[in-house]
Protein backbone atom coordinates (compact mmCIF):
# COMPACT_ATOMS: atom_id res chain seq x y z
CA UNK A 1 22.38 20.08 -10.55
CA UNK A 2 21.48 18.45 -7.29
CA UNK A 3 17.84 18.31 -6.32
CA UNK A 4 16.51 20.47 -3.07
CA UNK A 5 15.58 18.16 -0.41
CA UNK A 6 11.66 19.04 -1.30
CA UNK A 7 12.37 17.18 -4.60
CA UNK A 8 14.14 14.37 -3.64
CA UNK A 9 12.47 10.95 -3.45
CA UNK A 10 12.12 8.96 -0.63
CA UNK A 11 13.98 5.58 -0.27
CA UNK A 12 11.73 4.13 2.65
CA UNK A 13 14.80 5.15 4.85
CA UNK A 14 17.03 2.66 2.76
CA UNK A 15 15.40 -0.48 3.43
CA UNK A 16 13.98 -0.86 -0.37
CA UNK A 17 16.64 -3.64 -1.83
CA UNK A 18 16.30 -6.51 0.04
CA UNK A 19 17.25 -10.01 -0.24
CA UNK A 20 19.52 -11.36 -3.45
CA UNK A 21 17.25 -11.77 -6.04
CA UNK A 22 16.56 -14.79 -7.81
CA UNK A 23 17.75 -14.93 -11.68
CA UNK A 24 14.28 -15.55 -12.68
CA UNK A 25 13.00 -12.49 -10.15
CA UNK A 26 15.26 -10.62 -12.42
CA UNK A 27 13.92 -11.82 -15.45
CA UNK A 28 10.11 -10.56 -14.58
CA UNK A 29 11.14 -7.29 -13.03
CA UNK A 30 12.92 -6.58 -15.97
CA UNK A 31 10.37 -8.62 -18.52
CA UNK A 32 6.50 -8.16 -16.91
CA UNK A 33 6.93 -4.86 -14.30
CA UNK A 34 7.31 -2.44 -16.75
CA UNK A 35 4.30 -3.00 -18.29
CA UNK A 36 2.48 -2.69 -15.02
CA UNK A 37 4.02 0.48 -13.50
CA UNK A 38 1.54 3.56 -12.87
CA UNK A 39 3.33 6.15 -15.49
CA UNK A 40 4.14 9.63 -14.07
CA UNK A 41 5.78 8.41 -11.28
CA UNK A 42 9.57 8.46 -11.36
CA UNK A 43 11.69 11.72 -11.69
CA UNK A 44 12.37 11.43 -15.43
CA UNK A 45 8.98 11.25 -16.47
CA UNK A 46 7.43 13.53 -14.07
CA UNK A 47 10.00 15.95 -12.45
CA UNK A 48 7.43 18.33 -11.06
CA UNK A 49 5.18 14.91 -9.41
CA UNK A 50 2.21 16.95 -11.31
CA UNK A 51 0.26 14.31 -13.02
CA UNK A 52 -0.52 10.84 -13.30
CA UNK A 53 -1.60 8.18 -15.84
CA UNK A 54 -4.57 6.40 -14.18
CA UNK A 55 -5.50 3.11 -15.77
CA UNK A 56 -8.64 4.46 -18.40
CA UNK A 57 -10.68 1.53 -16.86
CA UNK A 58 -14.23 2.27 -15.52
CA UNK A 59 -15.29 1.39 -11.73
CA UNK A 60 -13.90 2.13 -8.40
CA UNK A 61 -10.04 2.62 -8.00
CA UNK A 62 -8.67 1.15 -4.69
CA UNK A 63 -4.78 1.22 -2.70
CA UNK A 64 -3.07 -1.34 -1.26
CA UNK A 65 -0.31 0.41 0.49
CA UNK A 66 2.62 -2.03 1.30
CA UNK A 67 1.46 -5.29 -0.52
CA UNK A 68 4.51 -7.38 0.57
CA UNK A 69 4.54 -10.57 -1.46
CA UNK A 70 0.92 -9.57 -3.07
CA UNK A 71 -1.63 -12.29 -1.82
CA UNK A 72 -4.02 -10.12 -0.56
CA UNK A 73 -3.79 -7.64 -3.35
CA UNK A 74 -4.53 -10.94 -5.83
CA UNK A 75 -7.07 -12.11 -4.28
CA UNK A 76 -9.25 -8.38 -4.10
CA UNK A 77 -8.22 -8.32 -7.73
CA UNK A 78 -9.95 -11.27 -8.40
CA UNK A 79 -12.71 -11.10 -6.28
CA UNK A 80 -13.71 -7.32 -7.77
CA UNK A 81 -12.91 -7.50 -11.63
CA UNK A 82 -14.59 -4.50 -11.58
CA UNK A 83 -12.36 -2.30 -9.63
CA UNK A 84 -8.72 -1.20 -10.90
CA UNK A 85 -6.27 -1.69 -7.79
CA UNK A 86 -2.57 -0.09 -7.61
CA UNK A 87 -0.36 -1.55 -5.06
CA UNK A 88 2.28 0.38 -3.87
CA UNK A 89 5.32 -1.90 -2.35
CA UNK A 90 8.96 -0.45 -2.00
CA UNK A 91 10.52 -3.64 -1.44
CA UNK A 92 11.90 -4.71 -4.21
CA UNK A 93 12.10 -8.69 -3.45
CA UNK A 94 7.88 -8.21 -2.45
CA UNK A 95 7.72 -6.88 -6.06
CA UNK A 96 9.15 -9.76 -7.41
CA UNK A 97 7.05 -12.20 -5.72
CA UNK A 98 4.26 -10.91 -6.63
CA UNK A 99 4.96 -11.01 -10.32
CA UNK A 100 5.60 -15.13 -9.87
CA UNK A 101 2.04 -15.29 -8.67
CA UNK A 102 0.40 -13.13 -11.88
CA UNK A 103 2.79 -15.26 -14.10
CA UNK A 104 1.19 -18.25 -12.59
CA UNK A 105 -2.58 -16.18 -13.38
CA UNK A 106 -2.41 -13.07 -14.65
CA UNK A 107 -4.81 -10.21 -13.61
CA UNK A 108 -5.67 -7.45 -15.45
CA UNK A 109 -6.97 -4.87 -13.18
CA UNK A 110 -3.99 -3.94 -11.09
CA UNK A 111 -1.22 -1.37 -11.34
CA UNK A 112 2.08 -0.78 -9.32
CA UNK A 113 4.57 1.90 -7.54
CA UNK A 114 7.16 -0.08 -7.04
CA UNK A 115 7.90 2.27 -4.00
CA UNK A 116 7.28 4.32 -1.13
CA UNK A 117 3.06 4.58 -1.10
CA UNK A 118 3.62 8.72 -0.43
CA UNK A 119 5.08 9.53 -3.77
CA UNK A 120 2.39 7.81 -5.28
CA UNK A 121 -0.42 9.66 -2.84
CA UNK A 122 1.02 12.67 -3.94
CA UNK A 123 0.45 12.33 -7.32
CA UNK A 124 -2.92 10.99 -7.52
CA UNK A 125 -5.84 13.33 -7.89
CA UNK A 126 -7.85 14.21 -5.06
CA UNK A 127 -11.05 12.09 -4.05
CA UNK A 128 -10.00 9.14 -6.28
CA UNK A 129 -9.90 6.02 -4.18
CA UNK A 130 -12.98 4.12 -2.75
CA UNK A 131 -10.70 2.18 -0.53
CA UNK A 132 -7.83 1.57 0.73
CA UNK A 133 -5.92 -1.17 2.24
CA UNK A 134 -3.24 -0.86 5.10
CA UNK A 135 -2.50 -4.60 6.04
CA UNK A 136 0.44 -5.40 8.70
CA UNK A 137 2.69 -2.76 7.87
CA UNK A 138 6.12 -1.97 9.34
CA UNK A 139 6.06 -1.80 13.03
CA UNK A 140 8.97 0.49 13.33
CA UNK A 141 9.13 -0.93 16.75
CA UNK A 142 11.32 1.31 18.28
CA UNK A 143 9.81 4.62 20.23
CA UNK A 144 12.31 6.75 18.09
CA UNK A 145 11.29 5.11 14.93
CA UNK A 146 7.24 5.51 15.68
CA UNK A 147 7.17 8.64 13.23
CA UNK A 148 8.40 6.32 10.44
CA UNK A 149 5.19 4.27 10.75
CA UNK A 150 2.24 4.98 8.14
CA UNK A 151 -0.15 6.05 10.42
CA UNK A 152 1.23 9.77 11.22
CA UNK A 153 0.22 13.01 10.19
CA UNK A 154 2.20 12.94 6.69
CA UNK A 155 0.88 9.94 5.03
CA UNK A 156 -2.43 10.13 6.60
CA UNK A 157 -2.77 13.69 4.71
CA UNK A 158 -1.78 12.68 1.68
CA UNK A 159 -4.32 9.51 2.00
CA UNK A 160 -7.09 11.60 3.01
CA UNK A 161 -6.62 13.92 0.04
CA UNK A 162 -6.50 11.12 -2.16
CA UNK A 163 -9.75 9.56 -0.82
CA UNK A 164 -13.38 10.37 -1.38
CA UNK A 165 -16.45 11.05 0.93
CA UNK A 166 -17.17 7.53 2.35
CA UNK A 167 -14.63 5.94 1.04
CA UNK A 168 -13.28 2.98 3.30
CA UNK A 169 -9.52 2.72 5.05
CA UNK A 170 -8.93 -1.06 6.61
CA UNK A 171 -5.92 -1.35 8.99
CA UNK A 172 -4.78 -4.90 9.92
CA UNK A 173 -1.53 -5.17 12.72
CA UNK A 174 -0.79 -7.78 15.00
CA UNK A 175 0.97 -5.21 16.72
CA UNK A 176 -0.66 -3.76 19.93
CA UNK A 177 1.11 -0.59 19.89
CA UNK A 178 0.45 0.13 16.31
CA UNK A 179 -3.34 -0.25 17.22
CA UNK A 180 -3.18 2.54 19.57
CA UNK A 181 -1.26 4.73 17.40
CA UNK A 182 -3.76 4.00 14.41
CA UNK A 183 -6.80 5.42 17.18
CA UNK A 184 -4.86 8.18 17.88
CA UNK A 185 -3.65 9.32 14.33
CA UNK A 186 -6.11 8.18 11.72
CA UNK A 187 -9.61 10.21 13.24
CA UNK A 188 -7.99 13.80 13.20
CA UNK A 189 -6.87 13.40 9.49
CA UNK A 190 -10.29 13.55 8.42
CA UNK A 191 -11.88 9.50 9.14
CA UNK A 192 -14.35 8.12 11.78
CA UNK A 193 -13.96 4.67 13.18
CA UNK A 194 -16.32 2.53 11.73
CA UNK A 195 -15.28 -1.03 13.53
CA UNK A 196 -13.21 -2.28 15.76
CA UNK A 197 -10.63 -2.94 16.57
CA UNK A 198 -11.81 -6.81 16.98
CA UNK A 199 -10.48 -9.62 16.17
CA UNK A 200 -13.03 -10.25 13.43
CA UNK A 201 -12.07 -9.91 10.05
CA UNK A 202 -13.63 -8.72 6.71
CA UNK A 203 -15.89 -11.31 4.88
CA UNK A 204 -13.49 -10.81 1.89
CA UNK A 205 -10.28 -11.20 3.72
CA UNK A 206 -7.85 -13.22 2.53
CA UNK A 207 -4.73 -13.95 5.26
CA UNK A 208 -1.60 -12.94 4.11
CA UNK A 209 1.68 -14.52 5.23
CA UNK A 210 2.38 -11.59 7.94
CA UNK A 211 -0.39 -12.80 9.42
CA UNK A 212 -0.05 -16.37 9.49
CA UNK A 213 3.33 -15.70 10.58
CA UNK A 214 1.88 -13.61 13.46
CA UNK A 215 -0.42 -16.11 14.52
CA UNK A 216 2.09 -19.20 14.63
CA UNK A 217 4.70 -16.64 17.38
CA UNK A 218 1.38 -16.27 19.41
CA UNK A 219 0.29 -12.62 18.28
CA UNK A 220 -3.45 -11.87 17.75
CA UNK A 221 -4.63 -9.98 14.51
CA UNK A 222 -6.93 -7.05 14.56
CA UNK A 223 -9.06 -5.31 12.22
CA UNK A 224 -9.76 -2.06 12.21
CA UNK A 225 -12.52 -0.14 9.68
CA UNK A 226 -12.46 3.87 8.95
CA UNK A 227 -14.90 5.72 6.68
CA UNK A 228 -13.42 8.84 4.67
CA UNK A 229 -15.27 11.81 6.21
């Protein structure tokens, strides 16, 4: 029977496969992702997107939405042992690289979608997460592709919901145009601005390779900090 469109799962508008992967990339999506991946996610376990298996670990529970190769999401993970952190990355070559870097350390408190970050928002209870992380994500550069971008009514809902009173929401782009569309978009779904943006970032940021990549073709970062109303 085919699915209505409501029930369908997105595919990141078909840019989740990626480069060739490696035999050994192969080897750890198949060997160390499964015992990683947030239960309750896919169709077959959860056809009705109803409920999730949270990690029973006690603390804080943040997002990283988009991780790309995972450098960022290591380095919170280390820094706060305390909190659990899922990472949500549809790419599946970004997957793969991150696994490399917890075979070369492992870390226990993290989780994965291996997918688009709204399936998982719509799954998680409401008022779970503390924080959240948004850190260059796709620029969808083209005007016609702007609603594709994170920051629009859809995925900001879904976020909100997810988040609790106070919680924290960074946004890092190199991208001018994305900064003005993360003003516009992220205060009416339900967060003030708390900072920025500037060209300061967090004490506890760690640079990713978006960014150094951003800063070696001449574009500036900048940091932008909402609190969950």
């Amino acid at each position: 029977m085919t699915e209505s469109p409501e029930r369908q799962w997105r595919n990141f508008y078909g840019r989740t496969r990626g480069k060739t992967l490696r035999p050994l990339q192969k080897a750890r999506l198949e060997g160390d992702l499964p015992a990683l991946v947030l239960h309750g996610i896919t169709r077959e376990e959860n056809p009705e997107r109803a409920v999730l298996d949270l990690p029973a670990r006690p603390g804080p529970l943040w997002l990283e939405i988009g991780f790309g190769g995972g450098e960022h999401l290591v380095h919170m993970a280390r820094t706060y042992p305390q909190a659990t952190i899922l990472g949500a990355e549809p790419f599946v070559n970004g997957v793969a690289q991150f696994l490399g870097k917890l075979a070369e350390d492992p870390v226990p408190n993290i989780r994965l979608h291996p997918g688009d970050a709204r399936d998982l928002l719509e799954v998680l209870p409401a008022g779970v997460l503390e924080k959240a992380f948004l850190n260059y994500p796709d620029p969808w550069p083209k005007a016609r592709h702007h609603r594709r971008r994170f920051v629009t009514p859809e995925p900001l809902a879904l976020l909100a919901r997810a988040m609790t009173s106070g919680a924290e929401l960074r946004v890092a782009t190199d991208i001018e145009d994305y900064v003005r569309q993360t003003l516009e978009e992220v205060p009416p779904a339900g967060f003030a601005l708390e900072k920025g943006p500037t060209d300061e970032a967090w004490p506890d940021w760690f640079s990713t390779r978006y960014e150094r990549k951003a800063l070696r073709e001449g574009r500036s970062p900048h940091y932008i900090t909402f609190r969950r109303l």
